[in-house]
C-alpha atoms as a PDB file:
ATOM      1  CA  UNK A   1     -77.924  33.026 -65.954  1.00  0.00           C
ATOM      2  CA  UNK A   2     -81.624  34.511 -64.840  1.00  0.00           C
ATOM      3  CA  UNK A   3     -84.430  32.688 -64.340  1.00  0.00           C
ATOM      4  CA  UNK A   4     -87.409  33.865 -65.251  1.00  0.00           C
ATOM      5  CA  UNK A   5     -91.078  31.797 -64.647  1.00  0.00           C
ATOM      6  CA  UNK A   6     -92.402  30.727 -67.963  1.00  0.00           C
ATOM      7  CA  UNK A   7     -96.000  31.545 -66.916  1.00  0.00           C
ATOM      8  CA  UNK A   8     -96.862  33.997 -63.951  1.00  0.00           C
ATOM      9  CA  UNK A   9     -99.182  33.063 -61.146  1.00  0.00           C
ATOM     10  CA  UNK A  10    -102.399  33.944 -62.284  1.00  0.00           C
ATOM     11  CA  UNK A  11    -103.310  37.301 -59.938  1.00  0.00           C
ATOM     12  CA  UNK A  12     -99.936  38.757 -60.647  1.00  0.00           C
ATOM     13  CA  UNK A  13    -100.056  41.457 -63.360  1.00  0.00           C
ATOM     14  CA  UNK A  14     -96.871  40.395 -66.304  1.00  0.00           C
ATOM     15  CA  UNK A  15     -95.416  44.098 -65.371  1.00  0.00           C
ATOM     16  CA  UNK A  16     -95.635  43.311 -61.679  1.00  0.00           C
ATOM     17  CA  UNK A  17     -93.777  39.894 -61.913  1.00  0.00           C
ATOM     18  CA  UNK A  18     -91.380  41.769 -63.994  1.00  0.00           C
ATOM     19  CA  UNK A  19     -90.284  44.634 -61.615  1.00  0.00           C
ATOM     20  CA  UNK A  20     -90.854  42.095 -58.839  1.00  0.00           C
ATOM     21  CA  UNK A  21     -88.203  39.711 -60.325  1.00  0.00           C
ATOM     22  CA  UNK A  22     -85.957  42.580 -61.366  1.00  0.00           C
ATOM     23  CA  UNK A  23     -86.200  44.155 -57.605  1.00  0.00           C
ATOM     24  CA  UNK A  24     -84.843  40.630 -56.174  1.00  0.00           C
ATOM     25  CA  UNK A  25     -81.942  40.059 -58.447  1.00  0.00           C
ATOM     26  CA  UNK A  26     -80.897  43.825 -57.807  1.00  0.00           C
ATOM     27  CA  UNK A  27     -81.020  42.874 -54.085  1.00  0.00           C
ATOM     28  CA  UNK A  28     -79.673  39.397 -54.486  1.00  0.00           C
ATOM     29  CA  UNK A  29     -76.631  41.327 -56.134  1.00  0.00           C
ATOM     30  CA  UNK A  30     -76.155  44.027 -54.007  1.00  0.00           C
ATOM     31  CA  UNK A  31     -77.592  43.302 -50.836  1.00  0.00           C
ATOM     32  CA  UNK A  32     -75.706  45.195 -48.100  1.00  0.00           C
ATOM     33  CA  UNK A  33     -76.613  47.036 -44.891  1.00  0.00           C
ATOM     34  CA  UNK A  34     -77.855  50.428 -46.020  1.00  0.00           C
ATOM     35  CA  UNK A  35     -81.313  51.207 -45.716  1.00  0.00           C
ATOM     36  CA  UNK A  36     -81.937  51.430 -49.107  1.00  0.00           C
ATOM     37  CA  UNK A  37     -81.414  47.542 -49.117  1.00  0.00           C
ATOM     38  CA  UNK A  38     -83.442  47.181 -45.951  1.00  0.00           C
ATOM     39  CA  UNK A  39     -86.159  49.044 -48.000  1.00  0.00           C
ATOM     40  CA  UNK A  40     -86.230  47.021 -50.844  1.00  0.00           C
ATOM     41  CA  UNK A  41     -85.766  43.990 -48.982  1.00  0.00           C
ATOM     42  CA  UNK A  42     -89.463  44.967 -46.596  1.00  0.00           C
ATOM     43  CA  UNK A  43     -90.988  45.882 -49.870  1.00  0.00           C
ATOM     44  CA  UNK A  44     -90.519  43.018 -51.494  1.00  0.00           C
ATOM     45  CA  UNK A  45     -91.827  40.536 -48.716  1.00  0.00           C
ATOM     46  CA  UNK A  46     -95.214  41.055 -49.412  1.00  0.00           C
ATOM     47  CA  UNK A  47     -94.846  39.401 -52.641  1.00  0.00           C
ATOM     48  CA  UNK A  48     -92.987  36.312 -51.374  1.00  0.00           C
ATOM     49  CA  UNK A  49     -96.292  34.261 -51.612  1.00  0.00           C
ATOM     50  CA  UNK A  50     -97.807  35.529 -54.842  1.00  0.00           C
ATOM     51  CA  UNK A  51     -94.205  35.642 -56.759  1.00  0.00           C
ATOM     52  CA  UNK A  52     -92.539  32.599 -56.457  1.00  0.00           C
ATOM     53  CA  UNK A  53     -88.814  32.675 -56.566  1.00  0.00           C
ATOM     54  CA  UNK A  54     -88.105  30.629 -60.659  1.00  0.00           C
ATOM     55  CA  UNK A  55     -85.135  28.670 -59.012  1.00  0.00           C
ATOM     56  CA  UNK A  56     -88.484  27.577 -56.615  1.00  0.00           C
ATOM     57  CA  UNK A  57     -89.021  23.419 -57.456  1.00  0.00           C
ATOM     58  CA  UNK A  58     -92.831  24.118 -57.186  1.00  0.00           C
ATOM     59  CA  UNK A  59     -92.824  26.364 -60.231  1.00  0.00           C
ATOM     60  CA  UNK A  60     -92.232  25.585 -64.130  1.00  0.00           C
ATOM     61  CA  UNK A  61     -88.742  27.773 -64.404  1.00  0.00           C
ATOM     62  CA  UNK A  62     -86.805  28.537 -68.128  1.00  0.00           C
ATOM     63  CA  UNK A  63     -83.995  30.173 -68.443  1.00  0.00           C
ATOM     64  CA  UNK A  64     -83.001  33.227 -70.224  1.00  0.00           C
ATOM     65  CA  UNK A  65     -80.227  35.490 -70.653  1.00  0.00           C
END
């Protein structure tokens, strides 16, 4: 099942919540040690604040497959 947030923070672009959500559950599924993980895993930090994660009990979360 993949969570996605039913309404994105509002200084987050839709197509940048979408890639940035995509991007994690890529990593989340096949996180290893190359640096192609390592890359996406630094790339995505900076959005750790403005993206919150949907499983995250601060944010409104729905699910959809």
């Amino acid at each position: 099942m993949i969570l996605a947030l039913q309404s994105p923070p509002a200084k987050v672009e839709p197509t940048t919540l979408a890639l940035v959500i995509a991007a994690r559950e890529f990593w989340d599924a096949h996180n290893d040690l190359s640096p192609e993980s390592k890359a996406l895993d630094t790339a995505l930090e900076p959005f750790a604040a403005t993206v919150p994660y949907a499983n995250d009990p601060t944010v409104d979360a729905a699910s959809t497959d």
